[in-house]
Protein backbone atom coordinates (compact mmCIF):
# COMPACT_ATOMS: atom_id res chain seq x y z
CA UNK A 1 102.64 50.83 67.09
CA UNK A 2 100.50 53.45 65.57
CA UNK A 3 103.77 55.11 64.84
CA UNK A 4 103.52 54.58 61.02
CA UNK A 5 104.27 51.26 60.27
CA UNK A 6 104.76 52.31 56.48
CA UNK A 7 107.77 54.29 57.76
CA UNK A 8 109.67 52.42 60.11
CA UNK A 9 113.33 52.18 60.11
CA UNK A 10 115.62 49.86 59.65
CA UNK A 11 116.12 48.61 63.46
CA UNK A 12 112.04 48.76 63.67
CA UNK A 13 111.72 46.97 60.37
CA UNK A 14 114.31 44.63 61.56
CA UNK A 15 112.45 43.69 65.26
CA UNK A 16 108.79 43.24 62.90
CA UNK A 17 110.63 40.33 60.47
CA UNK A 18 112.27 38.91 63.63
CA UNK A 19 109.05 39.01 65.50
CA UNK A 20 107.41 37.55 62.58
CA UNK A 21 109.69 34.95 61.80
CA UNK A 22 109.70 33.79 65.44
CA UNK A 23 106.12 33.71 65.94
CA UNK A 24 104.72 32.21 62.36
CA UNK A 25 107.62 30.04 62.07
CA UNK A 26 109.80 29.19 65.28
CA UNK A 27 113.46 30.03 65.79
CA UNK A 28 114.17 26.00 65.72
CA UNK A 29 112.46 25.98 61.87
CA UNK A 30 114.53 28.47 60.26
CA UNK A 31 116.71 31.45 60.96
CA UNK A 32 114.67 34.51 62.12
CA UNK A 33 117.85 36.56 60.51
CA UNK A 34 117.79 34.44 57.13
CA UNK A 35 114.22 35.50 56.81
CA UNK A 36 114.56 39.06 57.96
CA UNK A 37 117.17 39.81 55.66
CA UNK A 38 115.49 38.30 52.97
CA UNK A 39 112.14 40.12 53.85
CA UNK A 40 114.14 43.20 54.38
CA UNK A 41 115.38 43.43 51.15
CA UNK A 42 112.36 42.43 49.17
CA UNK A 43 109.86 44.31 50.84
CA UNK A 44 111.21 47.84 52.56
CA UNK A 45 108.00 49.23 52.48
CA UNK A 46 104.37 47.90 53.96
CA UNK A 47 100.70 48.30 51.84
CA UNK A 48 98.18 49.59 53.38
CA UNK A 49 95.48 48.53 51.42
CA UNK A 50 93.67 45.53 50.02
CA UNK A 51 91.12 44.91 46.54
CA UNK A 52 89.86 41.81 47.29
CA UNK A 53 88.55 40.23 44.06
CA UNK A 54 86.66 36.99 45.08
CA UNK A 55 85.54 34.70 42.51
CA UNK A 56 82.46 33.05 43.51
CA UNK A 57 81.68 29.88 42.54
CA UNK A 58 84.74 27.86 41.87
CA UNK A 59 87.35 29.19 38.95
CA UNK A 60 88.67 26.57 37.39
CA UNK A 61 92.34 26.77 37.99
CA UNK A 62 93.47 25.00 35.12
CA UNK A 63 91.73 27.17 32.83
CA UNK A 64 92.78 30.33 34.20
CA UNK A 65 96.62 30.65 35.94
CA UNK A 66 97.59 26.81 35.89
CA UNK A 67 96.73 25.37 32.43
CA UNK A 68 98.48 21.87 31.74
CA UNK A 69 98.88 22.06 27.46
CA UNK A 70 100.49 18.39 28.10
CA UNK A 71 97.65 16.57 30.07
CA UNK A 72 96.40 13.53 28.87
CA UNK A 73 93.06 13.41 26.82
CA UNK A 74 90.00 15.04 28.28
CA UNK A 75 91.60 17.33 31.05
CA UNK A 76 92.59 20.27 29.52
CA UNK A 77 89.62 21.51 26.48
CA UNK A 78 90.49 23.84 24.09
CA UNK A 79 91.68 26.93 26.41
CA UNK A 80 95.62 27.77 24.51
CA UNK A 81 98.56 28.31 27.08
CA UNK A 82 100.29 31.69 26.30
CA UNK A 83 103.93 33.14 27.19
CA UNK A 84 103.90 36.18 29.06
CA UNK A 85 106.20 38.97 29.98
CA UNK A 86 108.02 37.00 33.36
CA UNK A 87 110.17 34.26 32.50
CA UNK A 88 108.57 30.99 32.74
CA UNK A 89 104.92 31.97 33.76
CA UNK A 90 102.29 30.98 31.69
CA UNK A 91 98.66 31.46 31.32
CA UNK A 92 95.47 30.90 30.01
CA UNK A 93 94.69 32.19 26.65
CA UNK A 94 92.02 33.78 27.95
CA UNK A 95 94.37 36.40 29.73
CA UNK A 96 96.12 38.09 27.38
CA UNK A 97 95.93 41.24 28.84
CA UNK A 98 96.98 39.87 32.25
CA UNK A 99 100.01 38.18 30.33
CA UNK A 100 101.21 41.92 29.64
CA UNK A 101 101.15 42.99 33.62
CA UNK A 102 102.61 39.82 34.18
CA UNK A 103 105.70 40.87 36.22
CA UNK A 104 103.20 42.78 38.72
CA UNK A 105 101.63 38.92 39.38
CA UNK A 106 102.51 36.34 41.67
CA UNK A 107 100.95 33.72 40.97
CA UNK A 108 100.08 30.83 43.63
CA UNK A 109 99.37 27.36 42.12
CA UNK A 110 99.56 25.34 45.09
CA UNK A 111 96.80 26.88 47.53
CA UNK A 112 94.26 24.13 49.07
CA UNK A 113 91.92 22.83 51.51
CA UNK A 114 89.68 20.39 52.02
CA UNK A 115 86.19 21.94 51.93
CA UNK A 116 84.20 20.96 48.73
CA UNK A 117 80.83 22.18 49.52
CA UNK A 118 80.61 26.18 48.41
CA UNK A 119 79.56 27.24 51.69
CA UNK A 120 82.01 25.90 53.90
CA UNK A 121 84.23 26.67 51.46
CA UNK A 122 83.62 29.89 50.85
CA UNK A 123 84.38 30.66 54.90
CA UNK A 124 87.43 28.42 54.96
CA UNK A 125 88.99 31.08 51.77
CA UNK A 126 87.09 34.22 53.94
CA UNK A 127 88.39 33.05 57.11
CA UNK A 128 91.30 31.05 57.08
CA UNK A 129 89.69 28.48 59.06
CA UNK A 130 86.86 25.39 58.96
CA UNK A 131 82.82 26.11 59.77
CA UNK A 132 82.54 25.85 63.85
CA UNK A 133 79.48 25.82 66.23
CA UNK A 134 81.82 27.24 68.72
CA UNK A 135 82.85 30.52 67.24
CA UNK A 136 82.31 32.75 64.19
CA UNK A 137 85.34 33.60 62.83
CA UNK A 138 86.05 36.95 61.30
CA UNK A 139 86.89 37.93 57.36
CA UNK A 140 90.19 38.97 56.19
CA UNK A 141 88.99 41.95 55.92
CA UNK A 142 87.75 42.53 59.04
CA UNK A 143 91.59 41.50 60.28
CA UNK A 144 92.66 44.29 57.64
CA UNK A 145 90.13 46.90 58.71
CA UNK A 146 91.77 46.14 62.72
CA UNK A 147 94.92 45.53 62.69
CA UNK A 148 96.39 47.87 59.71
CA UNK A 149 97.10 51.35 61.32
CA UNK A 150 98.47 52.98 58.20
CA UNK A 151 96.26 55.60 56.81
CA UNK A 152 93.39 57.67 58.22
CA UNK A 153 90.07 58.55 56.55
CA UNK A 154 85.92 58.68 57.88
CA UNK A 155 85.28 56.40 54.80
CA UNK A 156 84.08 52.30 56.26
CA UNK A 157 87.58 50.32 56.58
CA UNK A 158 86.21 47.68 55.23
CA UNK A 159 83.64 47.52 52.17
CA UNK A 160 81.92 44.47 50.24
CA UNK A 161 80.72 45.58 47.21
CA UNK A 162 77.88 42.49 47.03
CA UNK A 163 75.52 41.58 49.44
CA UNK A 164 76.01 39.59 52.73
CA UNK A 165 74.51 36.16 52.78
CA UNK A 166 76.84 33.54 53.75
CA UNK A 167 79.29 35.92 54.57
CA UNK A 168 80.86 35.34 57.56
CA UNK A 169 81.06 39.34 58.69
CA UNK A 170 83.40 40.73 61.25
CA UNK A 171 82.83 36.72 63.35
CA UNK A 172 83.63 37.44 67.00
CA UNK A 173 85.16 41.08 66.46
CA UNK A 174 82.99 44.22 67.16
CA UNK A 175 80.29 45.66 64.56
CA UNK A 176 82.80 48.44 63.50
CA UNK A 177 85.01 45.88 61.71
CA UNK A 178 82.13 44.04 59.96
CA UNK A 179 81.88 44.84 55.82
CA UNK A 180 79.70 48.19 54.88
CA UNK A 181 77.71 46.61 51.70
CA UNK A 182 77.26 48.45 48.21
CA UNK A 183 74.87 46.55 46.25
CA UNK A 184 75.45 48.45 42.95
CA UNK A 185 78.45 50.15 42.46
CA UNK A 186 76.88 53.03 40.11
CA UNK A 187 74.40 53.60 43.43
CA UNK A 188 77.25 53.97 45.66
CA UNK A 189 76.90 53.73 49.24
CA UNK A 190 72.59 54.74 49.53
CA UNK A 191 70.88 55.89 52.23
CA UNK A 192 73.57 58.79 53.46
CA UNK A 193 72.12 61.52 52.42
CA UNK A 194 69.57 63.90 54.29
CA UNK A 195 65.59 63.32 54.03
CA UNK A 196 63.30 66.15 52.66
CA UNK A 197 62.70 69.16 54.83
CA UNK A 198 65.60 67.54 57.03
CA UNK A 199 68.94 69.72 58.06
CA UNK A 200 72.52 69.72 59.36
CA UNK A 201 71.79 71.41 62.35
CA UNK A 202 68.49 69.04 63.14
CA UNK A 203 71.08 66.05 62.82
CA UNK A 204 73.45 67.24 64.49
CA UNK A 205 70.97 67.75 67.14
CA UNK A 206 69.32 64.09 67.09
CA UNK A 207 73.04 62.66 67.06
CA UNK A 208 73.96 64.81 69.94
CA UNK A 209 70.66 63.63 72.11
CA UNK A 210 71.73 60.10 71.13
CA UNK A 211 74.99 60.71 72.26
CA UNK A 212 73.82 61.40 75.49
CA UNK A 213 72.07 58.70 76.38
CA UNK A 214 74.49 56.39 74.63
CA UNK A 215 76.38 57.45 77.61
CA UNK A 216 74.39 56.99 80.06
CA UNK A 217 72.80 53.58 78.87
CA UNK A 218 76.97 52.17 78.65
CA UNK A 219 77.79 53.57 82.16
CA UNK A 220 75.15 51.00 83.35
CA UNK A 221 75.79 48.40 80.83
CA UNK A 222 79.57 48.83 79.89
CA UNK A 223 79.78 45.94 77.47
CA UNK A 224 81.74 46.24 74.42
CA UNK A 225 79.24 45.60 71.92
CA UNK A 226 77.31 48.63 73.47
CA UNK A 227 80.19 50.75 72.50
CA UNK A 228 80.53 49.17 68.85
CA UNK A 229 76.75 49.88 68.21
CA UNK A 230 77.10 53.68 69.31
CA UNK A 231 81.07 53.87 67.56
CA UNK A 232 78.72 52.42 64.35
CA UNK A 233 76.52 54.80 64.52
CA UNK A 234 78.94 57.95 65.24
CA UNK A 235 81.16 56.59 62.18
CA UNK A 236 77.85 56.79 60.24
CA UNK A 237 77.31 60.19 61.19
CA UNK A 238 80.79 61.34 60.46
CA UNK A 239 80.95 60.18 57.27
CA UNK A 240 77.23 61.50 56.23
CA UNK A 241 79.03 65.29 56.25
CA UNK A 242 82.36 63.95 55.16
CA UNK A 243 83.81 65.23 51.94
CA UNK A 244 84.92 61.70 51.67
CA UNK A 245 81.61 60.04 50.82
CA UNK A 246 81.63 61.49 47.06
CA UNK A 247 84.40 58.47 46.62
CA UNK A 248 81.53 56.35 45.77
CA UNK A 249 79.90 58.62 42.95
CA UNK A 250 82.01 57.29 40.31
CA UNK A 251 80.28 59.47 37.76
CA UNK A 252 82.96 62.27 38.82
CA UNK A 253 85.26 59.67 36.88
CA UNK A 254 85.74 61.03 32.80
CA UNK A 255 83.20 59.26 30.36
CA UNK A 256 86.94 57.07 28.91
CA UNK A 257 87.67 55.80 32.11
CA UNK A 258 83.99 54.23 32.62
CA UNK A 259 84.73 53.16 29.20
CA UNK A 260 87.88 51.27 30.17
CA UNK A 261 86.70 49.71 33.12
CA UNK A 262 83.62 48.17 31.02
CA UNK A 263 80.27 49.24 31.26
CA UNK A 264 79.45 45.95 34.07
CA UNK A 265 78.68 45.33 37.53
CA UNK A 266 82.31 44.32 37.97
CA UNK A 267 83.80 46.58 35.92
CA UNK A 268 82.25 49.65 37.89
CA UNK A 269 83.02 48.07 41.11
CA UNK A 270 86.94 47.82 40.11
CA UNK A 271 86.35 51.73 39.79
CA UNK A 272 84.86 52.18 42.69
CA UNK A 273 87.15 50.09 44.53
CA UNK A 274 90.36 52.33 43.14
CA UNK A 275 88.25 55.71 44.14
CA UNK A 276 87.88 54.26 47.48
CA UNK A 277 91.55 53.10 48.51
CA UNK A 278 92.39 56.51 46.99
CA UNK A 279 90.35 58.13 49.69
CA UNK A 280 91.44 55.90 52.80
CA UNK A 281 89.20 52.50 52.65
CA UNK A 282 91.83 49.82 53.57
CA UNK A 283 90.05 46.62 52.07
CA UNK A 284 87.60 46.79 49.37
CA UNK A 285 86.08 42.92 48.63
CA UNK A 286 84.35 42.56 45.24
CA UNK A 287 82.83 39.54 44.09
CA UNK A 288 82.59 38.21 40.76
CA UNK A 289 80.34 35.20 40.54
CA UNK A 290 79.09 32.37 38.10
CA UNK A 291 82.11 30.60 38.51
CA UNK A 292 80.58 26.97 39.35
CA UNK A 293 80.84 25.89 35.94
CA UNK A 294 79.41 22.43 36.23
CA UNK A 295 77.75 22.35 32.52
CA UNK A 296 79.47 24.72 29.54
CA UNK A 297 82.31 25.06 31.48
CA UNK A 298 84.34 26.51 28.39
CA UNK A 299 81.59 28.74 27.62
CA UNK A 300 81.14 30.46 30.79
CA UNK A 301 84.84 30.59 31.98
CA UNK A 302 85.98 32.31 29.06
CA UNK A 303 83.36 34.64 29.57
CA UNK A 304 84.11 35.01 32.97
CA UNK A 305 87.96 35.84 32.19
CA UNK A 306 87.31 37.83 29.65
CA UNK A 307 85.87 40.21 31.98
CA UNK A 308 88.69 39.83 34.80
CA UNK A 309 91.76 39.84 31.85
CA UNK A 310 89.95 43.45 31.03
CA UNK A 311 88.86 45.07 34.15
CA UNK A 312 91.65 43.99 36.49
CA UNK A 313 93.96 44.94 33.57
CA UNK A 314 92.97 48.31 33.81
CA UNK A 315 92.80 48.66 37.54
CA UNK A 316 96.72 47.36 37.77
CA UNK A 317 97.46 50.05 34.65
CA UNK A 318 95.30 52.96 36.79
CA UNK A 319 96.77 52.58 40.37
CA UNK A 320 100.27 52.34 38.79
CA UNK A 321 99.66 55.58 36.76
CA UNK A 322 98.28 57.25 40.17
CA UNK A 323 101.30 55.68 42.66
CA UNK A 324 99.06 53.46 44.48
CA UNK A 325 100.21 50.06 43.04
CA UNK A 326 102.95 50.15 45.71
CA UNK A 327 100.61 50.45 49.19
CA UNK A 328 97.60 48.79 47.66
CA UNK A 329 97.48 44.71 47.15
CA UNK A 330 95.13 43.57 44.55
CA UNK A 331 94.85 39.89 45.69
CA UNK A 332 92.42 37.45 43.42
CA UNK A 333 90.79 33.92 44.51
CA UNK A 334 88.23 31.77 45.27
CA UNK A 335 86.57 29.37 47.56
CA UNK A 336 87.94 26.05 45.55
CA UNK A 337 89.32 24.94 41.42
CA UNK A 338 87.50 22.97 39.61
CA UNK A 339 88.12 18.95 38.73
CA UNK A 340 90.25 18.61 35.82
CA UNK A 341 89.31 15.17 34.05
CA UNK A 342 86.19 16.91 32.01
CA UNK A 343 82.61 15.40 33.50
CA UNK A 344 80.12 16.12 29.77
CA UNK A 345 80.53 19.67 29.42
CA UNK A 346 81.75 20.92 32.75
CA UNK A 347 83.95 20.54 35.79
CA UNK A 348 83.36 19.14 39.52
CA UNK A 349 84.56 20.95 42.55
CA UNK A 350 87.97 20.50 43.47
CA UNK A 351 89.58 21.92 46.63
CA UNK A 352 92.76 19.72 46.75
CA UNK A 353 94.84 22.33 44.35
CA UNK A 354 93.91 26.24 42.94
CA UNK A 355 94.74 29.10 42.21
CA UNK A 356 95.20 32.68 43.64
CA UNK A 357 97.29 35.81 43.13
CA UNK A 358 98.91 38.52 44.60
CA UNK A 359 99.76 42.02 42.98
CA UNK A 360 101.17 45.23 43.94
CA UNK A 361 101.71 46.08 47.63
CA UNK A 362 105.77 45.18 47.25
CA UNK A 363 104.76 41.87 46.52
CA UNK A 364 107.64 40.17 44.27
CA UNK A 365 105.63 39.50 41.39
CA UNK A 366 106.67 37.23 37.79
CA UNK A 367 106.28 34.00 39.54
CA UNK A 368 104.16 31.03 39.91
CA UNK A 369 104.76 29.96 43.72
CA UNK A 370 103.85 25.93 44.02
CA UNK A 371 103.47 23.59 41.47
CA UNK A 372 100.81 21.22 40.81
CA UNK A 373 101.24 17.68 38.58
CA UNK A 374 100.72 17.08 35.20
CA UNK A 375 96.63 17.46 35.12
CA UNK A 376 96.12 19.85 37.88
CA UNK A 377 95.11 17.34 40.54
CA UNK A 378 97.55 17.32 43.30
CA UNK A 379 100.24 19.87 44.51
CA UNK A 380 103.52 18.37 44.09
CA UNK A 381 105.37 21.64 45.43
CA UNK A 382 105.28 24.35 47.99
CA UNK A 383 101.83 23.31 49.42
CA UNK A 384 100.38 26.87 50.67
CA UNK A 385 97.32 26.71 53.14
CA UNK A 386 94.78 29.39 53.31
CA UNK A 387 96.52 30.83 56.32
CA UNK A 388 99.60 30.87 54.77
CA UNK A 389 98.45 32.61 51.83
CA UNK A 390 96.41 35.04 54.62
CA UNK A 391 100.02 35.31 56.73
CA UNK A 392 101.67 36.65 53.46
CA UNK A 393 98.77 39.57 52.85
CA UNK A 394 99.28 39.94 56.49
CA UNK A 395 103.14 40.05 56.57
CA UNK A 396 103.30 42.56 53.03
CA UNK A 397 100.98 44.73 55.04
CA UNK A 398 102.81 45.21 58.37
CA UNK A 399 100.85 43.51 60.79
CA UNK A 400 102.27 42.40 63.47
CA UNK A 401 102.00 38.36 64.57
CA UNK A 402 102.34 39.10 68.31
CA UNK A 403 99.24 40.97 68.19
CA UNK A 404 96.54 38.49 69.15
CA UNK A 405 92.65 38.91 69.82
CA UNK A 406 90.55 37.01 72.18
CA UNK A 407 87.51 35.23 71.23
CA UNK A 408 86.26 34.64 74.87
CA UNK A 409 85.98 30.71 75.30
CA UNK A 410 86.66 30.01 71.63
CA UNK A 411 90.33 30.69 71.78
CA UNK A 412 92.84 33.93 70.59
CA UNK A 413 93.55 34.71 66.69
CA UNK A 414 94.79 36.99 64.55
CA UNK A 415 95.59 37.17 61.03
CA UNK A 416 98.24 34.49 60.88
CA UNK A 417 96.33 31.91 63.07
CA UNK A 418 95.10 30.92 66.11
CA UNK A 419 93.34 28.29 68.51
CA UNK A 420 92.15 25.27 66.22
CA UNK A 421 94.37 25.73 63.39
CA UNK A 422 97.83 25.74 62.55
CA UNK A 423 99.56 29.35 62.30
CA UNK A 424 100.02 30.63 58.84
CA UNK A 425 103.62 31.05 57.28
CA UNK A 426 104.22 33.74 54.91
CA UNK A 427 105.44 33.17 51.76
CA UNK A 428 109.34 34.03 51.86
CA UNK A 429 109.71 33.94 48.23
CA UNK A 430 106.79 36.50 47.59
CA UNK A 431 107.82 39.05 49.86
């Protein structure tokens, strides 16, 4: 399997989309063959990498990638609907510069779930699945940083550039897949560099003590988290006299590109987040927050859009210009929309129909996927779950369904699924 899956020919290719199609969807549902060749065509090559833009809070959906210009009174405000570049995709007028990279979007308008409440909803978008007292269920990224073999580097495979709290982590999966956390993006990753009067050789020396009786502790105690504290803590080590850790000093970037990015948290962290796929990191999570627009709701999200139209603008422009579009996925989203009849100045929470995206990464972008009615409420068409929206970042980036981890007593999973939840289904017409 480790055989580059970014390379595999067309009888390999051909046994992953039958695989795939067998285990997401069953042979009795549809054609493995229909969907191979249509996967086959669409998609010859697999990402290996994943910006995860999360925005916090709630984005209202029909302000951003769904607005609804012919909603009755006191649903839609005073956000404009603007033509892009792809036929028949429309957006919010606060995205003009989105509306130019248009064909690299794919746009999903019918995502939803039933979790209203920011924290459970916030792990039901993370995880794919509801809050449990029985298990802890692991982050897309921690599925990425496992089960995508592409690519080698001693950079973290999986980096949060915000801080942890309500963050679900790695769940039941080892330490080594949990997110590494950069608090400020101009910082970079702190702490990794050597104390006063301290040396390379004296290091190497203290690691290679600890080594030692890392060994000898796990011969009596071979339990796997044991090993995943003392692989965490060699991975630290490695990457402390890596060339590799100077991906997070984005001050090597010229003064113009700081410039472009914008001179904000989010801004810098869309930097950082291209410097670090560049050097190996296969899922890089940002978060953008203020997003639970309850009161100035028109203020604050065309604030808020204004600075994702311009950063993620640029970010799509630079990994083009540096052929990196194609294996990296910039996916955007959040935990719920927001309720579309107006309530004073703001919007409720509304988890029955949002909006996410998908660019780059061979996804087949210039569409809006699903369909919701005439104010935004429902989804009328193509109905996509969390885990089917997870299954497609899954399926673009090669990983295969029959490979399925074991959560002791609280079932198996992987990316597309698992015990207590229906199995994801890729999106056919996205890939």
């Amino acid at each position: 399997m480790k055989s580059s899956l970014n390379r595999l020919d067309d009888i390999s290719r051909r046994e992953f989309i039958t695989n795939m199609a067998r285990t997401c969807l069953g042979v009795s549902l549809i054609p493995p063959t229909g969907l191979a060749r249509a996967l086959e065509t669409s998609a010859p090559k697999f990402a290996s990498h994943v910006i995860y833009l999360y925005m916090r809070g709630g984005m209202s959906h029909i302000d951003t990638f769904d607005t609804k210009p012919d909603a009755p009174a006191g649903h839609q405000g005073p956000v404009k609907t603007i033509k892009t570049k792809a036929d028949g995709l429309t957006l919010s007028g606060y995205l003009p510069k989105l509306a130019e990279h248009s064909k690299k979007l794919a746009v999903v308008r019918s995502m939803h779930h039933t979790q209203g409440a920011h924290e459970p909803g916030l792990y039901k978008v993370l995880t794919g699945y509801e809050l449990s007292a029985s298990v802890r269920h692991p982050a897309l990224g921690s599925w990425v940083a496992r089960q995508v073999v592409q690519g080698s580097s001693t950079l973290p495979s999986y980096i949060r550039l915000a801080g942890l709290a309500g963050h679900p982590g790695s769940g039941f999966m080892d330490a080594r897949y949990a997110p590494v956390p950069v608090l400020d993006a101009s910082k970079g990753l702190e702490h990794t560099a050597l104390q006063n009067g301290d040396s390379m050789s004296s290091l190497r020396k203290r690691s290679g003590l600890a080594e030692k009786l890392n060994q000898d502790f796990f011969s009596r105690y071979p339990m796997a988290d044991v090993k995943a504290h003392a692989d965490v803590y060699a991975d630290a080590i490695k990457l402390m006299t890596s060339k590799d850790l100077e991906a997070f000093d984005i001050t090597q970037e010229k003064s113009r590109q700081l410039e472009d990015y914008g001179g904000d948290d989010f801004g810098r962290g869309l930097l950082l987040a291209r410097r670090l796929v560049e050097r190996g990191t296969k899922f890089v999570e940002i978060e953008l927050g203020g997003w639970d627009t309850h009161t100035d709701n028109f203020v604050q999200v065309e604030y808020l859009a204004g600075r994702v139209d311009s950063g993620v603008s640029v970010l799509l422009e630079d990994l083009e210009s540096r052929g990196l579009l194609e294996s990296t996925l910039v996916v955007l989203t959040t935990e719920f929309g927001r309720g579309p009849k107006i309530e004073g100045t703001g919007r409720g929470h509304h988890p029955i129909a949002f909006s996410s995206f998908i660019a780059g990464g061979g996804v087949k972008g210039g569409q809006a996927y699903g369909k919701t009615d005439e104010t935004g409420t429902h989804v009328i068409e193509n109905p996509v779950t969390v885990l089917d929206f997870h299954a497609t970042i899954g399926a673009l980036l090669g990983v295969p369904p029959q490979e399925i981890i074991s959560a002791g007593s609280g079932g198996s999973f992987n990316i597309y699924g698992g015990t207590g939840a229906k199995r994801g289904v890729p999106i056919a017409a996205l890939l």
